[in-house]
PDB file of N, CA and C in Angstrom:
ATOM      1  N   UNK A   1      96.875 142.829 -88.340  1.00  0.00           N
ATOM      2  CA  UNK A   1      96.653 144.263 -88.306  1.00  0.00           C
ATOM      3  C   UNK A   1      97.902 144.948 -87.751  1.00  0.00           C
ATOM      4  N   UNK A   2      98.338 145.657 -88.904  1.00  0.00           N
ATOM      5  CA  UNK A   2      99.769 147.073 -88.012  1.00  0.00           C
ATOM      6  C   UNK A   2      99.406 148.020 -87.360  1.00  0.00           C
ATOM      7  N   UNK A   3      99.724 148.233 -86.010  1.00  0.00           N
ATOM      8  CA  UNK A   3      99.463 149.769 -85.680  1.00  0.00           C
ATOM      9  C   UNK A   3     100.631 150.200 -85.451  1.00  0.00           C
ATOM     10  N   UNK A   4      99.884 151.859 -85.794  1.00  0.00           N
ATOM     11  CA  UNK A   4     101.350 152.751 -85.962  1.00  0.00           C
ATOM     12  C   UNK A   4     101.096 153.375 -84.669  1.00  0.00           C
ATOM     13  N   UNK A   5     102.386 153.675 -84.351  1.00  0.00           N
ATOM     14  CA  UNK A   5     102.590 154.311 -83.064  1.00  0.00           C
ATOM     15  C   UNK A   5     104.031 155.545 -83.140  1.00  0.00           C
ATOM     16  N   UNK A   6     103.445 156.237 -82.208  1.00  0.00           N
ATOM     17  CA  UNK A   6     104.305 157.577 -82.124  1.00  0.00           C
ATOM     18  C   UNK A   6     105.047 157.361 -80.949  1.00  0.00           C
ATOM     19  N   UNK A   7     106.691 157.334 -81.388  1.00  0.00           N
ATOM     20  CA  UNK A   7     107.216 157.562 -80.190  1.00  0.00           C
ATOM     21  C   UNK A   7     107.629 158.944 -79.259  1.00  0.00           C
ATOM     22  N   UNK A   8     107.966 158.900 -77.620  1.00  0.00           N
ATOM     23  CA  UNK A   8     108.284 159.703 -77.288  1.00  0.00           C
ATOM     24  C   UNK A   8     109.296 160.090 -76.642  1.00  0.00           C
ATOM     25  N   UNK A   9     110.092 160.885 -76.768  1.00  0.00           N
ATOM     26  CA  UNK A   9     111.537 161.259 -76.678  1.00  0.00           C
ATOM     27  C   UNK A   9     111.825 162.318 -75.238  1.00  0.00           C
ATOM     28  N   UNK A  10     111.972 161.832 -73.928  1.00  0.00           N
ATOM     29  CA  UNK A  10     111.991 162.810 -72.949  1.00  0.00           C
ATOM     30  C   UNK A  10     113.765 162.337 -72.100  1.00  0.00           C
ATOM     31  N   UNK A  11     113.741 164.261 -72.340  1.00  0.00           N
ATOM     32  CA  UNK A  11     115.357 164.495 -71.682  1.00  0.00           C
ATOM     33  C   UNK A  11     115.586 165.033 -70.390  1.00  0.00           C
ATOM     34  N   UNK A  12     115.900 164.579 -69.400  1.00  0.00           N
ATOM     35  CA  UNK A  12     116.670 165.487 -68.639  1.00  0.00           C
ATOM     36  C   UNK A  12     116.490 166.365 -68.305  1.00  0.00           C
ATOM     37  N   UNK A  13     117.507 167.037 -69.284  1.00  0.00           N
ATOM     38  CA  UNK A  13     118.101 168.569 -69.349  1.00  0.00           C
ATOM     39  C   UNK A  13     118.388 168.699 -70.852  1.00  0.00           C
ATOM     40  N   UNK A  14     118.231 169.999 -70.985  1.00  0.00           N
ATOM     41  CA  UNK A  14     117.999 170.470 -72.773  1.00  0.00           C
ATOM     42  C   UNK A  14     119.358 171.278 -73.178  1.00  0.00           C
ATOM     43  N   UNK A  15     120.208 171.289 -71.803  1.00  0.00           N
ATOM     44  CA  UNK A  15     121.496 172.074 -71.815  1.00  0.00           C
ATOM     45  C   UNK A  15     122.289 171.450 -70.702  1.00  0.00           C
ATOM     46  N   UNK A  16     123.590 171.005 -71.161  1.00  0.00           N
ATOM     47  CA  UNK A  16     124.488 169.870 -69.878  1.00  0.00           C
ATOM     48  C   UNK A  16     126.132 170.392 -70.582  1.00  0.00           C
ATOM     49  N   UNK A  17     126.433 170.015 -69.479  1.00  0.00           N
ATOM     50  CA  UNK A  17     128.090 170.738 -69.712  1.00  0.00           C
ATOM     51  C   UNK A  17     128.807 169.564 -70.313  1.00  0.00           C
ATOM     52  N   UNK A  18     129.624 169.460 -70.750  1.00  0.00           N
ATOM     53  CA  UNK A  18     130.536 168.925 -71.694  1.00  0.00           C
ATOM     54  C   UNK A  18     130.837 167.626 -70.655  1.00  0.00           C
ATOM     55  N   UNK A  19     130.639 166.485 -71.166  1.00  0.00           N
ATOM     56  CA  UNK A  19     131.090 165.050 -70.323  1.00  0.00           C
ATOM     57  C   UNK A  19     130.475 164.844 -69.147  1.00  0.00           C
ATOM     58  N   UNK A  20     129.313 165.335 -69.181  1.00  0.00           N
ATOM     59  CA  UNK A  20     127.923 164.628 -68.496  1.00  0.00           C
ATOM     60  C   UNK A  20     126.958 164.306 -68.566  1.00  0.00           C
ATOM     61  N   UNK A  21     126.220 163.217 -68.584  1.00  0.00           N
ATOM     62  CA  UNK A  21     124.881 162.242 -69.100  1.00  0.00           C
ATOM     63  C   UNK A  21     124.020 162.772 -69.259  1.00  0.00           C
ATOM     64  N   UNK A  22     123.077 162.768 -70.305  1.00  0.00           N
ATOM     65  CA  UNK A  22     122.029 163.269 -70.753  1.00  0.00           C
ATOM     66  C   UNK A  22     121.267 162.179 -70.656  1.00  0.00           C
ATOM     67  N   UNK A  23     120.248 162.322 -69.354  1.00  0.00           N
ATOM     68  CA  UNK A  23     119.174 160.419 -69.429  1.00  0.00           C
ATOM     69  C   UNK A  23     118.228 161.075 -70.336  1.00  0.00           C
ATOM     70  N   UNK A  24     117.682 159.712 -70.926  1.00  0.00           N
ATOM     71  CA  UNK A  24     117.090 159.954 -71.756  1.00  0.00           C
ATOM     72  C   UNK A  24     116.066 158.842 -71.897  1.00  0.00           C
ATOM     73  N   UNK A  25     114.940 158.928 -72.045  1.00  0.00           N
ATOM     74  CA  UNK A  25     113.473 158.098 -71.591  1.00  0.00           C
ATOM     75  C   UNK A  25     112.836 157.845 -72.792  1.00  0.00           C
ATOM     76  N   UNK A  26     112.253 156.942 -73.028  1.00  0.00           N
ATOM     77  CA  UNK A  26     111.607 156.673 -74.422  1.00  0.00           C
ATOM     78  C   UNK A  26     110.286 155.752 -74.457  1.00  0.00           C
ATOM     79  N   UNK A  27     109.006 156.609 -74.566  1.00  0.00           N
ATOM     80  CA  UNK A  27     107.948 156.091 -74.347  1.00  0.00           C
ATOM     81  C   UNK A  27     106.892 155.892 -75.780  1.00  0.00           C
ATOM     82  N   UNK A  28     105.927 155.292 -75.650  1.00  0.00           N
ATOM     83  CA  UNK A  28     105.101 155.289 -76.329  1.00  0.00           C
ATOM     84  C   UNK A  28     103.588 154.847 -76.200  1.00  0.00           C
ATOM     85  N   UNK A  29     102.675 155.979 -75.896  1.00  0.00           N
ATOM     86  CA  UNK A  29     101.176 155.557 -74.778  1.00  0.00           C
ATOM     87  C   UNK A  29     101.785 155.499 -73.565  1.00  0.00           C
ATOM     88  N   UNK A  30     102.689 156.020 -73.106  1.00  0.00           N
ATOM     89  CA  UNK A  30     103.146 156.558 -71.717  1.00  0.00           C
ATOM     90  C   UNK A  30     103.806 154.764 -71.241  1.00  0.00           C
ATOM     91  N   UNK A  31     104.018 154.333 -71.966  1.00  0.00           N
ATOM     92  CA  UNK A  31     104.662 152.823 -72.093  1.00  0.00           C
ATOM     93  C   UNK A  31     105.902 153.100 -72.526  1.00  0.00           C
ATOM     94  N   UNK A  32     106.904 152.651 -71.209  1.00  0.00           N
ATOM     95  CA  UNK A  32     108.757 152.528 -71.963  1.00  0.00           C
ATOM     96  C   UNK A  32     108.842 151.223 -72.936  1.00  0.00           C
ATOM     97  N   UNK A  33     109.412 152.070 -73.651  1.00  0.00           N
ATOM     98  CA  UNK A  33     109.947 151.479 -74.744  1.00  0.00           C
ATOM     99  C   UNK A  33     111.879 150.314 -74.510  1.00  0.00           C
ATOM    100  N   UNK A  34     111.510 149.349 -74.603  1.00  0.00           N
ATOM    101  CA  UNK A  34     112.735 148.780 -74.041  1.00  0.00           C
ATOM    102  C   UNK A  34     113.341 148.261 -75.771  1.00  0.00           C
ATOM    103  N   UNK A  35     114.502 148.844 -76.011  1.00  0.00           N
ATOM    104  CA  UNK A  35     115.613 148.219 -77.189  1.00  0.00           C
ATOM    105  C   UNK A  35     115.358 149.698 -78.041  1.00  0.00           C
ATOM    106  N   UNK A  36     114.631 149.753 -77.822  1.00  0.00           N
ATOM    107  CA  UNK A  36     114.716 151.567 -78.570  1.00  0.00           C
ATOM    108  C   UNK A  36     116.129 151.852 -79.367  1.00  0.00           C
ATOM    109  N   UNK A  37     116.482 152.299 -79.999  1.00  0.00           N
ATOM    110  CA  UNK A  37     118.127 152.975 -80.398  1.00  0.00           C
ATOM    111  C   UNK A  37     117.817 154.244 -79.984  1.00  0.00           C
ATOM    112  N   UNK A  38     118.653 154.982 -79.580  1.00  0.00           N
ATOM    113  CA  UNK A  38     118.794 155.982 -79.295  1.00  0.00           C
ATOM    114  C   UNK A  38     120.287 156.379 -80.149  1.00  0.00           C
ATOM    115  N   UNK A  39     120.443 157.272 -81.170  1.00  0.00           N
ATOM    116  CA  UNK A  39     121.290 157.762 -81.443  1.00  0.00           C
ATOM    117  C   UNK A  39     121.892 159.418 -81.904  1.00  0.00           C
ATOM    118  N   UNK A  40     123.228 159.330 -81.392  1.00  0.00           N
ATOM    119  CA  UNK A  40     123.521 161.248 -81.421  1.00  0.00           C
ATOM    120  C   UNK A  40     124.933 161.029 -81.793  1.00  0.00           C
ATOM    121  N   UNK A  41     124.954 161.975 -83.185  1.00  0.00           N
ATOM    122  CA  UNK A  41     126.138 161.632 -83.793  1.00  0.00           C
ATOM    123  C   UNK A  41     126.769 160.092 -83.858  1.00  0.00           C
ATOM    124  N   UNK A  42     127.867 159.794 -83.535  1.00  0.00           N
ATOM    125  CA  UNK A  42     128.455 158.521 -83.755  1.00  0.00           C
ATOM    126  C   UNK A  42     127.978 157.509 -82.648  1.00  0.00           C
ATOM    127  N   UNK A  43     127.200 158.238 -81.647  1.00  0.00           N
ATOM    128  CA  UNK A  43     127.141 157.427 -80.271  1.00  0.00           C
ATOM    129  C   UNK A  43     125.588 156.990 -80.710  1.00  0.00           C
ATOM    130  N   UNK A  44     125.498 155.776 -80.508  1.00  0.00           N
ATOM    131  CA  UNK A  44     124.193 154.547 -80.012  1.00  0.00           C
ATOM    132  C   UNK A  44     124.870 153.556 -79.220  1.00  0.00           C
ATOM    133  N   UNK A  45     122.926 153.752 -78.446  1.00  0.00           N
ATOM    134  CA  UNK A  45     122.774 152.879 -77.484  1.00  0.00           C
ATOM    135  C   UNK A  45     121.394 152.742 -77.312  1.00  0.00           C
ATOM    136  N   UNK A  46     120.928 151.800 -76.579  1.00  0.00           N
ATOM    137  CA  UNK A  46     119.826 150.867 -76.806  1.00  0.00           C
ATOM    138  C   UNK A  46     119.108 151.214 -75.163  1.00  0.00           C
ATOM    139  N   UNK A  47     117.552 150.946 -75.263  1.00  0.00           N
ATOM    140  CA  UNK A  47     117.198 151.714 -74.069  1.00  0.00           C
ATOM    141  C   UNK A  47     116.925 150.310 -73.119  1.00  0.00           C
ATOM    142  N   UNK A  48     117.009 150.305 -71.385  1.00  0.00           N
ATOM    143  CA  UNK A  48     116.846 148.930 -70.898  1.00  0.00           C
ATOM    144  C   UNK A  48     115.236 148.757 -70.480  1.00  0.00           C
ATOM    145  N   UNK A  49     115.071 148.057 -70.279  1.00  0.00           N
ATOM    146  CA  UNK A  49     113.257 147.404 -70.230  1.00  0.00           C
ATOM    147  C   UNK A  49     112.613 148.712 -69.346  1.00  0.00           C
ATOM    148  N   UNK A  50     112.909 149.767 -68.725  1.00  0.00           N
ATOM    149  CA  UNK A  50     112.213 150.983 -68.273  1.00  0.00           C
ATOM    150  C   UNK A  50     111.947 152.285 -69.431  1.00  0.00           C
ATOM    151  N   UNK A  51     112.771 151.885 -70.428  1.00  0.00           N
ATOM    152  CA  UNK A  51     112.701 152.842 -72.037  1.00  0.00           C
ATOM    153  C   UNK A  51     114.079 153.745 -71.784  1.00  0.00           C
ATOM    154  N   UNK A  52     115.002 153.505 -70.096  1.00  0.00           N
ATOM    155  CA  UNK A  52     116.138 154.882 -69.987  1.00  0.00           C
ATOM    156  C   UNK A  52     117.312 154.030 -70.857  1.00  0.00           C
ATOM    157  N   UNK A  53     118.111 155.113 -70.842  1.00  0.00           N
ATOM    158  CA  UNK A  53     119.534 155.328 -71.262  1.00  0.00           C
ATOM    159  C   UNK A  53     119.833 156.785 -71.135  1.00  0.00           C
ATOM    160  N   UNK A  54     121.738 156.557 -71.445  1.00  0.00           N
ATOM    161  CA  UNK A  54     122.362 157.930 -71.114  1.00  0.00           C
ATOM    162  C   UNK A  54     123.247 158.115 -72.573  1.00  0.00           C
ATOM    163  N   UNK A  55     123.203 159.460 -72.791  1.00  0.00           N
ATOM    164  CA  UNK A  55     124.468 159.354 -73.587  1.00  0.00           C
ATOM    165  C   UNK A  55     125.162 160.199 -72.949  1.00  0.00           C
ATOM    166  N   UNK A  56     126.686 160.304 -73.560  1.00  0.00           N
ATOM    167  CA  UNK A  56     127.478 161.734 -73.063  1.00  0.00           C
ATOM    168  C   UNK A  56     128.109 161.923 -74.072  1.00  0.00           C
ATOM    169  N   UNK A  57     128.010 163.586 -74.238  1.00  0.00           N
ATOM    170  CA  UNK A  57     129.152 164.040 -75.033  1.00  0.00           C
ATOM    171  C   UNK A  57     130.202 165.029 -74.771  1.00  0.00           C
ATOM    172  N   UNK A  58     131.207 164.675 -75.488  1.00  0.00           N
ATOM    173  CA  UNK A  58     132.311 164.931 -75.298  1.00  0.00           C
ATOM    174  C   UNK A  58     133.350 166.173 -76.139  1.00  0.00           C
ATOM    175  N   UNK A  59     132.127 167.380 -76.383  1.00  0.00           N
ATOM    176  CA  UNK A  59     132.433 168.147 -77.570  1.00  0.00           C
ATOM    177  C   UNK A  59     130.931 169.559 -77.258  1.00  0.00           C
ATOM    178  N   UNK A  60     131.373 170.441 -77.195  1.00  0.00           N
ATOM    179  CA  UNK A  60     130.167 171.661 -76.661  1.00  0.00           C
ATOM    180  C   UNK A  60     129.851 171.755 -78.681  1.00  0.00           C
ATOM    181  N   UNK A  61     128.631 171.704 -78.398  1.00  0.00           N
ATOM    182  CA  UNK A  61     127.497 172.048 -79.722  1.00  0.00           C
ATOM    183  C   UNK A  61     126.127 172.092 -79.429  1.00  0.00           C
ATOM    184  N   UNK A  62     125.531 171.905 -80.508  1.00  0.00           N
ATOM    185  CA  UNK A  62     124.526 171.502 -80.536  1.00  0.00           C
ATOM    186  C   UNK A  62     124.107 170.075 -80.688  1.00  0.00           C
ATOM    187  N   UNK A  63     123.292 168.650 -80.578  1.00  0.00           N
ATOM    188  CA  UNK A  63     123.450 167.649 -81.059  1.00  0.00           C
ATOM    189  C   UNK A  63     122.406 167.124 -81.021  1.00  0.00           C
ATOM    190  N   UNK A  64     121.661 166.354 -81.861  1.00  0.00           N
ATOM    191  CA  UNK A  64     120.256 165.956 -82.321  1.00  0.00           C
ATOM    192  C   UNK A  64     120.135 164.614 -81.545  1.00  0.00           C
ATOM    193  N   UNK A  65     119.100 164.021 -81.194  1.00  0.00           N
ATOM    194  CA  UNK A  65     119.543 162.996 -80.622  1.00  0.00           C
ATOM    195  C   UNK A  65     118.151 162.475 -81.029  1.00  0.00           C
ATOM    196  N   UNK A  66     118.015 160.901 -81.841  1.00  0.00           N
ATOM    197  CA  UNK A  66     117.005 160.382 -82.195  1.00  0.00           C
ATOM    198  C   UNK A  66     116.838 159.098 -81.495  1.00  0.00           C
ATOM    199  N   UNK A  67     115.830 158.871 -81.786  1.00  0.00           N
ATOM    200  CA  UNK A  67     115.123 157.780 -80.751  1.00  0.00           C
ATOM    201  C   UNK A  67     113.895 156.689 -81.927  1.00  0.00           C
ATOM    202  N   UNK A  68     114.522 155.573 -82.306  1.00  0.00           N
ATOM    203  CA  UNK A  68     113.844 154.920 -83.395  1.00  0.00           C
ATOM    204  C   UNK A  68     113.189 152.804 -82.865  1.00  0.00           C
ATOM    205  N   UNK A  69     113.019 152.603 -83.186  1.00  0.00           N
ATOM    206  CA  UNK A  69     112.444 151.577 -82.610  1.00  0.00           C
ATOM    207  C   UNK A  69     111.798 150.563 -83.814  1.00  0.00           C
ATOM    208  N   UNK A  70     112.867 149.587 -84.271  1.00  0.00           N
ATOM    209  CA  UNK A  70     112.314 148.500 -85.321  1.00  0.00           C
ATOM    210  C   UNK A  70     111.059 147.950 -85.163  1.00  0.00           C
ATOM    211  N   UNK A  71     110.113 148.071 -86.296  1.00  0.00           N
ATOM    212  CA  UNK A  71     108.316 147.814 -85.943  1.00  0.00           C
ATOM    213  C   UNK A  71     109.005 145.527 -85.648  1.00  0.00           C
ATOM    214  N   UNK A  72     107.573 145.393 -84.907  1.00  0.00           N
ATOM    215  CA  UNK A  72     107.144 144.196 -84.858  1.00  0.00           C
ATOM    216  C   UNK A  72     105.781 143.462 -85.282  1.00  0.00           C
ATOM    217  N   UNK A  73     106.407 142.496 -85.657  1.00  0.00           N
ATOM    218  CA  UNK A  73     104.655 141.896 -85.920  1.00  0.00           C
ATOM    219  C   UNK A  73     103.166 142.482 -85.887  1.00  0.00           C
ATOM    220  N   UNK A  74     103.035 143.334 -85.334  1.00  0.00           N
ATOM    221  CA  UNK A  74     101.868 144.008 -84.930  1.00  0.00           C
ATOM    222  C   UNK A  74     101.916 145.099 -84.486  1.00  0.00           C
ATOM    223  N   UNK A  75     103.431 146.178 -84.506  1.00  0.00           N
ATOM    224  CA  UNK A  75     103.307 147.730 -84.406  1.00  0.00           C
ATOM    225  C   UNK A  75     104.805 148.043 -85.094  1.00  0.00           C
ATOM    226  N   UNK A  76     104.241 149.064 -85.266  1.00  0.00           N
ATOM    227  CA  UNK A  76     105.112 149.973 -86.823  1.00  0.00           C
ATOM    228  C   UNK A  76     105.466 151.515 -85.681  1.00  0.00           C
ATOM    229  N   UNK A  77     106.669 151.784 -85.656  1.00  0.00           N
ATOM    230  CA  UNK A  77     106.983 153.064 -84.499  1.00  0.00           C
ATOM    231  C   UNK A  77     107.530 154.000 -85.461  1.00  0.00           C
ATOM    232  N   UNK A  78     107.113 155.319 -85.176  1.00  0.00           N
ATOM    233  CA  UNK A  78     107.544 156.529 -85.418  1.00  0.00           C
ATOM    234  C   UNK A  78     108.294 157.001 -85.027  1.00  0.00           C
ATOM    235  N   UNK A  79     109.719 157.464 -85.942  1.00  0.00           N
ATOM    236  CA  UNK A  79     110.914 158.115 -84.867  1.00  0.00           C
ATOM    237  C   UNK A  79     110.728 159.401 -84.630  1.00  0.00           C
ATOM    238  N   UNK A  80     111.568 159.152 -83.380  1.00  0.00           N
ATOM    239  CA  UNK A  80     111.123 161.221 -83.137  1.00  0.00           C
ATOM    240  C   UNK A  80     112.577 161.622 -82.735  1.00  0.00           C
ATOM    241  N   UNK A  81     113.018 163.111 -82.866  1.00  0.00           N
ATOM    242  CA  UNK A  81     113.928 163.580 -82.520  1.00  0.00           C
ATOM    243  C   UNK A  81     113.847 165.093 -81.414  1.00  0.00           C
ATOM    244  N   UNK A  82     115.438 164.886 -80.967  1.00  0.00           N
ATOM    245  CA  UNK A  82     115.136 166.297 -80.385  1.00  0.00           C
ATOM    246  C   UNK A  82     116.651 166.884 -80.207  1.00  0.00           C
ATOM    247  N   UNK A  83     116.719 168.175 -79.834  1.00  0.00           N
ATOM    248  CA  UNK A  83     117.860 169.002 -79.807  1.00  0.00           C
ATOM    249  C   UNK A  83     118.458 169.201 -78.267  1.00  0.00           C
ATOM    250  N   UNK A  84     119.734 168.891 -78.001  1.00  0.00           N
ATOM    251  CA  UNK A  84     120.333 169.019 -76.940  1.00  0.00           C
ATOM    252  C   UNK A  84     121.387 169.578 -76.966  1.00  0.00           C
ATOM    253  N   UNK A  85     122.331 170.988 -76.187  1.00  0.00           N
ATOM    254  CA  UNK A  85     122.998 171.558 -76.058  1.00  0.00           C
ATOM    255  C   UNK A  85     123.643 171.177 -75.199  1.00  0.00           C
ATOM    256  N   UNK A  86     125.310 170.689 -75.451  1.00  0.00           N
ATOM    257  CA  UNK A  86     126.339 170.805 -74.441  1.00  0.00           C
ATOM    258  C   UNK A  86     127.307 171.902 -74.504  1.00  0.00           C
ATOM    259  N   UNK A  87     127.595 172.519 -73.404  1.00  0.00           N
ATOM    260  CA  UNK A  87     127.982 173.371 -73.376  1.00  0.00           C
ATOM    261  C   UNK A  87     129.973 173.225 -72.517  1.00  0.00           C
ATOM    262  N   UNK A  88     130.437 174.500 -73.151  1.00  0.00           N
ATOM    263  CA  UNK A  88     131.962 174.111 -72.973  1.00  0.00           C
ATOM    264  C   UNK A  88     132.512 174.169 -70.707  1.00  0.00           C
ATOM    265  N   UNK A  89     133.031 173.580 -70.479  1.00  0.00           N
ATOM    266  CA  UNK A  89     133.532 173.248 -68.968  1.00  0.00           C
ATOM    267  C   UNK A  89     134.072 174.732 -68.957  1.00  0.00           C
ATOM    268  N   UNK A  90     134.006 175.540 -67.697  1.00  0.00           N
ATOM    269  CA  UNK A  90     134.646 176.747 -67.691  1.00  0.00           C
ATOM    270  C   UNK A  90     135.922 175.867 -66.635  1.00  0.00           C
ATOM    271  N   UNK A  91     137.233 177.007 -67.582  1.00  0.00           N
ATOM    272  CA  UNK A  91     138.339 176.325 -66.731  1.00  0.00           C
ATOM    273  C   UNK A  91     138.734 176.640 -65.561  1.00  0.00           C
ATOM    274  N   UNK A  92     138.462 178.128 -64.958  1.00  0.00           N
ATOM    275  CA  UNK A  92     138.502 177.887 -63.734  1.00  0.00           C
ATOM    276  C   UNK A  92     136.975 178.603 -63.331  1.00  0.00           C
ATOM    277  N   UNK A  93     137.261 178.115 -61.630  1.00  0.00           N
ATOM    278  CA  UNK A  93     135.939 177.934 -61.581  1.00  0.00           C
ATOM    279  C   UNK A  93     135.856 179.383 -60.474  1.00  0.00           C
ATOM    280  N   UNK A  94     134.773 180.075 -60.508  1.00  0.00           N
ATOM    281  CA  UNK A  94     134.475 181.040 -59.409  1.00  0.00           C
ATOM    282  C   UNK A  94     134.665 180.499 -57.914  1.00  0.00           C
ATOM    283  N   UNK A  95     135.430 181.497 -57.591  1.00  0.00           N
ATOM    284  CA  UNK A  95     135.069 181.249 -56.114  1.00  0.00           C
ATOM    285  C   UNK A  95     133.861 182.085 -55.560  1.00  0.00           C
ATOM    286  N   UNK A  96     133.798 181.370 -54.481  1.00  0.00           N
ATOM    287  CA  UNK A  96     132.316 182.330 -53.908  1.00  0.00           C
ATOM    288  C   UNK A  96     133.150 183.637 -52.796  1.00  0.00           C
ATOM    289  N   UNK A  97     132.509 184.613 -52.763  1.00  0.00           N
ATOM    290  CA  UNK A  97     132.944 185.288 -52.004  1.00  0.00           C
ATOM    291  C   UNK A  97     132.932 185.133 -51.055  1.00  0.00           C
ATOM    292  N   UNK A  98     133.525 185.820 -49.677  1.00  0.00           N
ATOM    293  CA  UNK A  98     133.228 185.788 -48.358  1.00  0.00           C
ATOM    294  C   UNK A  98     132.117 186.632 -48.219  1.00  0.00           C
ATOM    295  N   UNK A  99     131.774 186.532 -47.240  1.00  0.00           N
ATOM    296  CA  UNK A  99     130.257 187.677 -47.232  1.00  0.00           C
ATOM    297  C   UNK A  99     130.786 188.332 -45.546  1.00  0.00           C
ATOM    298  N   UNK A 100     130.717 189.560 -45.294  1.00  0.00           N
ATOM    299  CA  UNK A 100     131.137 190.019 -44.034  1.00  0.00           C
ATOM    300  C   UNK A 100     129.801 190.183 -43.413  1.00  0.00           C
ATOM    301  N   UNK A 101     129.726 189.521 -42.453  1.00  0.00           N
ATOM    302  CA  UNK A 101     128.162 189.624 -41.714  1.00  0.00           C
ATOM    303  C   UNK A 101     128.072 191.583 -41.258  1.00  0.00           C
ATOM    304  N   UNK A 102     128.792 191.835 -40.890  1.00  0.00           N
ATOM    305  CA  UNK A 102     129.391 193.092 -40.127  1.00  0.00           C
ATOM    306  C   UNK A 102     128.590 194.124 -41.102  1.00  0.00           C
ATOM    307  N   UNK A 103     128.809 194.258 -42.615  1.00  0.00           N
ATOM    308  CA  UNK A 103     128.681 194.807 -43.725  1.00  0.00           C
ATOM    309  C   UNK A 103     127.100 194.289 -44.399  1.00  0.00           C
ATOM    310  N   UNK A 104     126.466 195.590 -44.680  1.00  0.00           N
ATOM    311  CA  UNK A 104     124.626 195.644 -45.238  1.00  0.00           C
ATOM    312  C   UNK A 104     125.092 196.293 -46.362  1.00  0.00           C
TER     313      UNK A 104
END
């Protein structure tokens, strides 16, 4: 008997700045999924026996990031996808102001 199963695709953050990790969790019946592929654009990687992994990218867009899982003997998985925004590094950075206690 095959059962089909729906996987599930949970991020992080849905918006990350340019060249920092997006973890990324991969369940199914609230069960991690371990060997999962996880792939976004040219980058795959495989999830470890808790269902995590990270990717990073290295380019501000938009970028789809899927999550697929070869069936076995006795379950057949549904890929699922989702949308993640990296956004561009500002080059310089704000300073914070001084604040004059003196001054309301």
């Amino acid at each position: 008997m095959n059962v089909k199963r729906s996987l599930v695709l949970e991020v992080n953050r849905y918006e990350v700045p340019v060249g920092e990790p997006v973890v990324v969790r991969v369940t199914s019946g609230n069960r991690p999924i371990e060997g999962a592929i996880v792939e976004a654009g040219s980058k795959r990687v495989r999830t470890d026996a808790g269902g995590w992994c990270e990717v990073t990218f290295h380019s501000p867009g938009f970028w789809k990031i899927i999550a697929a899982k070869s069936p076995t003997d006795t379950t057949t998985y549904k890929p699922v996808s989702t949308l993640v925004r990296t956004l561009p590094r500002t080059s310089t950075r704000r300073k914070a102001r001084p604040t004059d206690p003196l001054r309301l």
